[in-house]
Protein backbone atom coordinates (compact mmCIF):
# COMPACT_ATOMS: atom_id res chain seq x y z
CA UNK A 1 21.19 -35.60 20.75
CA UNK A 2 17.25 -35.82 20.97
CA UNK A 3 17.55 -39.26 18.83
CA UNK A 4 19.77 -40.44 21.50
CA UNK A 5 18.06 -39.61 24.26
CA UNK A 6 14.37 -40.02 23.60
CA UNK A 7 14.26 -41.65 20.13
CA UNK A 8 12.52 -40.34 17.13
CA UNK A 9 9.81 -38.33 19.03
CA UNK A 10 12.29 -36.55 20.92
CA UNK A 11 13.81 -35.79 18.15
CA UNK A 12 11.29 -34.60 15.81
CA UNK A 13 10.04 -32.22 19.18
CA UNK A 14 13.35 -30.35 19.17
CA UNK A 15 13.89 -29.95 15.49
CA UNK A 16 10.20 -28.13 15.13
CA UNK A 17 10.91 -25.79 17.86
CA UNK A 18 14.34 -24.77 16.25
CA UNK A 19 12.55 -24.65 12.61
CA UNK A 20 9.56 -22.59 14.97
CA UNK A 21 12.27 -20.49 16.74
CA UNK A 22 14.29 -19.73 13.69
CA UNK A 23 11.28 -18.30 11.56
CA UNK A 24 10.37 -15.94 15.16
CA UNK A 25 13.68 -14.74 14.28
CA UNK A 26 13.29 -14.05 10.74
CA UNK A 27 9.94 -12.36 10.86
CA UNK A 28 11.37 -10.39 13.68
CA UNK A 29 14.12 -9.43 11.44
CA UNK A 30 11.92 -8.26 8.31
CA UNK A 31 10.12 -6.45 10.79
CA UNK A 32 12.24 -4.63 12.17
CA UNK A 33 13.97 -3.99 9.35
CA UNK A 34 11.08 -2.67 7.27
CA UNK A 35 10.35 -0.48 10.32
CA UNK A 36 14.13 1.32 11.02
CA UNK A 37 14.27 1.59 7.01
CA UNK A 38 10.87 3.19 6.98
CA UNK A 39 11.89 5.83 9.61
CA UNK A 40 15.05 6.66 7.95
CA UNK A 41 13.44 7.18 4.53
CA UNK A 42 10.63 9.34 6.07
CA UNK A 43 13.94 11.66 7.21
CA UNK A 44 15.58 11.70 3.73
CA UNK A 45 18.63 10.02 4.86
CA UNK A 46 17.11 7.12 2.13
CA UNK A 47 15.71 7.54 -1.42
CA UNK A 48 12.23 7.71 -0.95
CA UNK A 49 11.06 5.02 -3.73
CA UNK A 50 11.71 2.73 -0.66
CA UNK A 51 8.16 4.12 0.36
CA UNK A 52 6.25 2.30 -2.15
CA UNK A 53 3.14 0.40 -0.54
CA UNK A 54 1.16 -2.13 -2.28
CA UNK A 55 -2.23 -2.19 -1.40
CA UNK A 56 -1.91 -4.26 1.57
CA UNK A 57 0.17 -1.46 3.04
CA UNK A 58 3.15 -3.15 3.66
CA UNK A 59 6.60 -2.14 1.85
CA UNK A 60 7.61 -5.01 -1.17
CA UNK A 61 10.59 -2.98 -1.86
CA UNK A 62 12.31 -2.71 1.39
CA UNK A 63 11.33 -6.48 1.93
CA UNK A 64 13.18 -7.66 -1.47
CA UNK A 65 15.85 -5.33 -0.80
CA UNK A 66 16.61 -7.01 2.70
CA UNK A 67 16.03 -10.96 1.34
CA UNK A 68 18.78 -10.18 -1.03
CA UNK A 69 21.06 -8.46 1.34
CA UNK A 70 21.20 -11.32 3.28
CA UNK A 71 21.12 -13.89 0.55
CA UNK A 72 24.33 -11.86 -0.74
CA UNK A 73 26.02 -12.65 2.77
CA UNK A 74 24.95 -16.67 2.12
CA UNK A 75 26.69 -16.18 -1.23
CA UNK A 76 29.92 -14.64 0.05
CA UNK A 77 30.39 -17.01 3.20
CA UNK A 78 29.19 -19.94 1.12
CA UNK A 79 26.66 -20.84 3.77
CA UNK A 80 29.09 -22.09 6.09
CA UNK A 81 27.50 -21.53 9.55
CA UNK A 82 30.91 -20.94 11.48
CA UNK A 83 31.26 -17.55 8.69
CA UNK A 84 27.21 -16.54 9.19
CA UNK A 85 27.13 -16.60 12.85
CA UNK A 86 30.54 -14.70 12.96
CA UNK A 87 29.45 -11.95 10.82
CA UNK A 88 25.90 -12.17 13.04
CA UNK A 89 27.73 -11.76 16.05
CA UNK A 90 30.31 -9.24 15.48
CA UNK A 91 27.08 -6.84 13.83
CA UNK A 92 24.61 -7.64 17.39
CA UNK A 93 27.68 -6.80 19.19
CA UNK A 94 28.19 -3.50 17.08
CA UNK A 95 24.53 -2.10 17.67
CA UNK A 96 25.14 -3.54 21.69
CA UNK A 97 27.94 -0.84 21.46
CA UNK A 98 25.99 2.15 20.06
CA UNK A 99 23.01 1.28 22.49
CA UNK A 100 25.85 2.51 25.27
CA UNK A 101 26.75 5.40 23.09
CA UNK A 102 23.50 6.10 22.74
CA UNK A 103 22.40 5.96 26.13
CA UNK A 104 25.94 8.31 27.24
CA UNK A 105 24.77 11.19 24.62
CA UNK A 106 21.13 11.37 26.30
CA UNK A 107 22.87 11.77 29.57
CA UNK A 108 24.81 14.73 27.65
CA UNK A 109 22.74 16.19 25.45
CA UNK A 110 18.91 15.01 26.79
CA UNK A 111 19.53 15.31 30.57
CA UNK A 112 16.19 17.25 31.25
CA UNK A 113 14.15 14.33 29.10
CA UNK A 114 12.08 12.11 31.26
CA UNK A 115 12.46 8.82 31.11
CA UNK A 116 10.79 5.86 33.00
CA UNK A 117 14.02 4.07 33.49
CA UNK A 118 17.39 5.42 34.30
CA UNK A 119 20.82 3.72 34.46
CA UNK A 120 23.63 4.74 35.80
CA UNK A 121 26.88 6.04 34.26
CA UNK A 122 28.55 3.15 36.09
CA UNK A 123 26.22 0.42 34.81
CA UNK A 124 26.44 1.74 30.83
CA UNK A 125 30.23 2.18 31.07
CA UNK A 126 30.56 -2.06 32.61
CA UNK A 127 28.56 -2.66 29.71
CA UNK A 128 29.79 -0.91 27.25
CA UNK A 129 33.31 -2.57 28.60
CA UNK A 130 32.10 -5.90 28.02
CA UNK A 131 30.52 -5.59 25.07
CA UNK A 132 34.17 -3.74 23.62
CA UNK A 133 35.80 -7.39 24.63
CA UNK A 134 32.99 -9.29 23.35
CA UNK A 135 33.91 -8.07 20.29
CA UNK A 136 37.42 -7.91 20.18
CA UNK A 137 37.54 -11.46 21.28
CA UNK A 138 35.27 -12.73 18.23
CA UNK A 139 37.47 -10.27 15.71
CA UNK A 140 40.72 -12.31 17.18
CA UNK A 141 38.94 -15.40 16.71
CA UNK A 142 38.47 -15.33 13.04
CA UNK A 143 39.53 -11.84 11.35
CA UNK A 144 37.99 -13.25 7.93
CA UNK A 145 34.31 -12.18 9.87
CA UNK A 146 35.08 -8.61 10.18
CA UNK A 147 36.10 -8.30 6.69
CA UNK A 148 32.84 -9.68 5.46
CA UNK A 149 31.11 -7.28 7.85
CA UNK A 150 32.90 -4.31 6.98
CA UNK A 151 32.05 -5.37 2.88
CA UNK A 152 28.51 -4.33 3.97
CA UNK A 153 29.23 -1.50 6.96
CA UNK A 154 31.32 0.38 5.04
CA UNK A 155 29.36 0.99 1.78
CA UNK A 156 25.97 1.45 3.93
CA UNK A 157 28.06 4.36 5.90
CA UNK A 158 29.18 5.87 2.49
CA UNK A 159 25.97 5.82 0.97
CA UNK A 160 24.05 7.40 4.47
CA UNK A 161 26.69 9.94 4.40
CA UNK A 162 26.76 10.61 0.68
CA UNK A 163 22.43 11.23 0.68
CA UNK A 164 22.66 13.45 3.81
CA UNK A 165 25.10 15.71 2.04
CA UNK A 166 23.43 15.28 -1.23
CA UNK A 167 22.40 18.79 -1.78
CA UNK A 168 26.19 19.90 -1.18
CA UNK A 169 27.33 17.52 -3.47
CA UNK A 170 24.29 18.72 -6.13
CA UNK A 171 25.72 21.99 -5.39
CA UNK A 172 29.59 21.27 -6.61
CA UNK A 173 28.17 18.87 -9.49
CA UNK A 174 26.29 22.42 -10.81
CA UNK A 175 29.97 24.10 -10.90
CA UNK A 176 31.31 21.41 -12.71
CA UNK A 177 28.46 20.98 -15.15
CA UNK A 178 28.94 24.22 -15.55
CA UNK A 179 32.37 24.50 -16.86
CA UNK A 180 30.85 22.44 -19.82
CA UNK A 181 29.40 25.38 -21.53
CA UNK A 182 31.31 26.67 -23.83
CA UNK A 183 32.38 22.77 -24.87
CA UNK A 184 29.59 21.27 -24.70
CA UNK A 185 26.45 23.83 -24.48
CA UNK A 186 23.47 21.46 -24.42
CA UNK A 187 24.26 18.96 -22.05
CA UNK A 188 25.57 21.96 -19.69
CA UNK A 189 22.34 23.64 -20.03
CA UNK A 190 20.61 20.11 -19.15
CA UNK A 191 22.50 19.12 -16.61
CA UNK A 192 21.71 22.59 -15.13
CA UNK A 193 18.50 22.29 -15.20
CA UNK A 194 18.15 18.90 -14.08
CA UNK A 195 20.09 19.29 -10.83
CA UNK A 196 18.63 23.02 -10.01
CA UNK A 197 15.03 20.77 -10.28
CA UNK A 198 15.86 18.43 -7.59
CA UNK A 199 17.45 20.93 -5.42
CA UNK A 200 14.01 22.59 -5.38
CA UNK A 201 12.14 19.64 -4.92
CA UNK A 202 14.42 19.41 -1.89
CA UNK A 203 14.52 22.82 -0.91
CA UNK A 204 10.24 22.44 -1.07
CA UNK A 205 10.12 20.45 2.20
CA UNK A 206 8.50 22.68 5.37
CA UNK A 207 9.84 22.20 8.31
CA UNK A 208 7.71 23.37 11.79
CA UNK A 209 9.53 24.04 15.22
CA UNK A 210 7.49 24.24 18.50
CA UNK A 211 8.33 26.63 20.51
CA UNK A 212 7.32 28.07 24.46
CA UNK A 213 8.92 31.39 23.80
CA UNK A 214 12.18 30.69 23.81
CA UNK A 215 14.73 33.09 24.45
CA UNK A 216 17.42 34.37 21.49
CA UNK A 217 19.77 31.33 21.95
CA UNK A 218 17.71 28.79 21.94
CA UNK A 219 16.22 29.84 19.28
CA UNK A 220 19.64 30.35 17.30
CA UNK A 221 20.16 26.79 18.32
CA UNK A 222 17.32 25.92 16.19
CA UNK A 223 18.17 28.14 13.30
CA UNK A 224 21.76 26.33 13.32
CA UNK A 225 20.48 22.79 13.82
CA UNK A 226 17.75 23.11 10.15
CA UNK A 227 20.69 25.02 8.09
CA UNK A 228 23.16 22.46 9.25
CA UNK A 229 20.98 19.12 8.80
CA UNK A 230 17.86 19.51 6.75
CA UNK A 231 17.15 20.51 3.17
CA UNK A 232 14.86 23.01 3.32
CA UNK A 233 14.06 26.93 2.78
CA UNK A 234 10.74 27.25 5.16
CA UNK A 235 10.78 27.13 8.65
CA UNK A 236 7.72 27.39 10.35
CA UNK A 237 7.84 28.60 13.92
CA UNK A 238 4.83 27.80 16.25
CA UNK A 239 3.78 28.92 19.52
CA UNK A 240 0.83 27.60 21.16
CA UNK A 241 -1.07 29.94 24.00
CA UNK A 242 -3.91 29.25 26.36
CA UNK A 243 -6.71 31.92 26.80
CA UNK A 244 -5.37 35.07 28.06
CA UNK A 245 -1.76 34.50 27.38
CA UNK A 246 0.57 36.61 24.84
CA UNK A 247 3.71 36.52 23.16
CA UNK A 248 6.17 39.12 24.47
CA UNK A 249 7.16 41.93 22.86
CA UNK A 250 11.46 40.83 22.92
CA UNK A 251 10.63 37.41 21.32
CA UNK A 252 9.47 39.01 18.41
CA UNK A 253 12.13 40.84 18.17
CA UNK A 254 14.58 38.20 18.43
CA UNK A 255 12.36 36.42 15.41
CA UNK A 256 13.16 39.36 13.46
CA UNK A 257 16.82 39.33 14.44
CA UNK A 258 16.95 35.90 13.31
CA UNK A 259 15.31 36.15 10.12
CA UNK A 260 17.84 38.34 9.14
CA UNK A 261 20.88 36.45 10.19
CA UNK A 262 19.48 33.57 8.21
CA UNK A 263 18.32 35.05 5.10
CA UNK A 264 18.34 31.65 3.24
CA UNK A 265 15.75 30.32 5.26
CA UNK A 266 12.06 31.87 5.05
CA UNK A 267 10.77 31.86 8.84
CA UNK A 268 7.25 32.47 9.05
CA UNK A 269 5.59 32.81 12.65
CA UNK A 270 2.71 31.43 13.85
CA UNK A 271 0.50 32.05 16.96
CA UNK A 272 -2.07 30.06 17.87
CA UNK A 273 -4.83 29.54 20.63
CA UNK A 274 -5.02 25.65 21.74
CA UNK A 275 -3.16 23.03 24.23
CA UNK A 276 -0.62 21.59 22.67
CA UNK A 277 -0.49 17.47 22.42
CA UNK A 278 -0.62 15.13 20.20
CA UNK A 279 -4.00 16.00 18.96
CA UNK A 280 -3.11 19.39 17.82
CA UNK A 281 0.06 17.87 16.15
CA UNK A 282 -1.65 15.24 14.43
CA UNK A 283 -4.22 18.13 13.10
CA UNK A 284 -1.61 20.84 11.70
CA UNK A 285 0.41 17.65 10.17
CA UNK A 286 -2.39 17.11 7.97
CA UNK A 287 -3.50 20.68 7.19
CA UNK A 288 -0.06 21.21 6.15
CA UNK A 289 0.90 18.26 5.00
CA UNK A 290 4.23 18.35 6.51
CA UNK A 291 5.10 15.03 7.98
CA UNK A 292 5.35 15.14 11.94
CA UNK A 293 8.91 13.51 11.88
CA UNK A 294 9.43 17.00 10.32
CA UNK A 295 8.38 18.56 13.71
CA UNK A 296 10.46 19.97 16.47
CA UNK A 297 10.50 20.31 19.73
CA UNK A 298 12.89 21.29 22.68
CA UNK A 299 12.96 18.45 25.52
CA UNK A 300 10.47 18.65 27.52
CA UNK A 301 10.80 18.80 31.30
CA UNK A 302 9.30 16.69 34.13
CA UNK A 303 5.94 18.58 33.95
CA UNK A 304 5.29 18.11 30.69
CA UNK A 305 1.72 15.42 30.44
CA UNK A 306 2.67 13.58 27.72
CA UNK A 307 5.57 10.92 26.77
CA UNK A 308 7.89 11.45 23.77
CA UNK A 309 6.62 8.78 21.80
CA UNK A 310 3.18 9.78 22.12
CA UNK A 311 3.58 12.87 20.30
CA UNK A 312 3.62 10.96 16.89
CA UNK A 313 7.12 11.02 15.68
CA UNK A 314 8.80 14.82 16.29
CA UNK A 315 11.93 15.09 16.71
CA UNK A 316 14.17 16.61 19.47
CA UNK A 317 16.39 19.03 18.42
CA UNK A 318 17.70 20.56 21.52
């Protein structure tokens, strides 16, 4: 079209800013990519030799990992263009989709969090709408697309959910290595071994919750959210007072009532003078060296000085 328009120069213009556009969206990709796989490893829901840093800091193995990912989907559509930007479009139109999902379970579960923008129930559910026939109209357009994308969703889902449940599944491969004893003694007795190893290693992560003197529920909350969705054994519990202030009498007690309803997990409280931010978050990450992505806290009301993503990665649990 450019050679037909404005000649050779015309031409040459547009095919460097589609080369120049195309790259933005590659680098853009790896970026992101190396970022969302980062944050998921730091969580355990990924095997952590994805950390590995060279000594330019970046992350070789999640990089190689994603160039052959997507050379694997040139392979399978044999590069035609009409397969690649099906398969492109039905997986933008998928995360489109959880975006609204995501944005209806803050309105459930995070109604108290701040948040500079707000949209309304109305808005999320048009969009959410639209993006729904987006997608079914590109799925009736070509089927053959969603197959190729479910080749990839599907195992990636399995694989999530197989590593967040791995220390249940560790747990039933023990009682099955175990019925190997009498037949086969030595490889029962390794096997043992082996797997009761990495469920300690697993069972060795901390975990620290932040607390404002919660009452007994909320705090149960907690309790239930670390037994049902981390690996762990230690729970810290921290409050943090100004001068003059003291922890009542009752939530102690409810500590201790709690404590004894979870007996698997070892809660240890701590009280401590300070203001709480992301200084003071930052500093008892690295004197424990417990990751802060391995820090709760509660939503935080309208009052509360600082924004959620300045506090350096904790997580909300309730």
């Amino acid at each position: 079209m450019g050679l037909a328009i404005g000649g050779n120069w015309l031409e040459l213009v547009i095919v460097v800013d589609a080369v120049v556009v195309l790259c933005g969206a590659v680098l853009t990709s790896y970026v992101g990519v190396t970022g969302l796989v980062k944050r998921m490893t730091l969580d355990r829901i990924l095997p952590q030799v994805l950390l590995r840093e060279n000594k330019r800091g970046s992350s070789p193995r999640i990089i190689i990992l994603f160039f052959l990912l997507c050379l694997s989907v040139l392979l399978i559509t044999n590069a035609r263009v009409e397969a690649l930007a099906g398969v492109y479009t039905i997986s933008f139109l998928t995360v489109m989709a959880f975006f609204a999902l995501g944005n209806f379970l803050l309105k459930i579960k995070r109604a108290r969090l701040p948040r500079p923008e707000t949209a309304s129930t109305a808005a999320v559910t048009m969009a959410l709408a639209g993006v729904i026939t987006a997608l079914y109209g590109n799925v009736k357009l070509d089927p053959e697309h969603l197959v190729v994308f479910l080749q990839y969703f599907a195992p990636a889902i399995i694989i999530i959910a197989i590593l967040l449940n791995r220390k249940a599944i560790l747990e039933y491969l023990m009682i099955w290595v175990s019925g190997f004893v009498e037949s086969m003694p030595g490889l029962a007795v390794l096997g043992r071994f082996t797997i009761s190893r990495t469920i300690r290693r697993l069972n060795r992560q901390e975990f620290v919750y932040f607390t404002k003197g919660d009452d007994l529920s909320i705090l149960n909350r907690v309790m239930m959210y670390v037994q049902a969705n981390e690996i762990t054994r230690k729970l810290r519990i921290v409050t943090v007072l100004k001068e003059g202030e003291h922890v009542r009498k009752e939530f102690l007690d409810d500590l201790h009532v709690l404590d004894r309803a979870y007996s698997e997990l070892d809660v240890e409280f701590i009280e401590m003078r300070g203001i709480f931010g992301p200084e003071l978050i930052q500093r008892l990450s690295a004197e424990w060296n417990i990751p802060t992505n391995f820090m709760f806290i509660g939503s935080p009301g309208d009052r509360f000085p600082y924004r959620v993503a300045d506090m350096g990665g904790v997580r909300l649990v309730i």
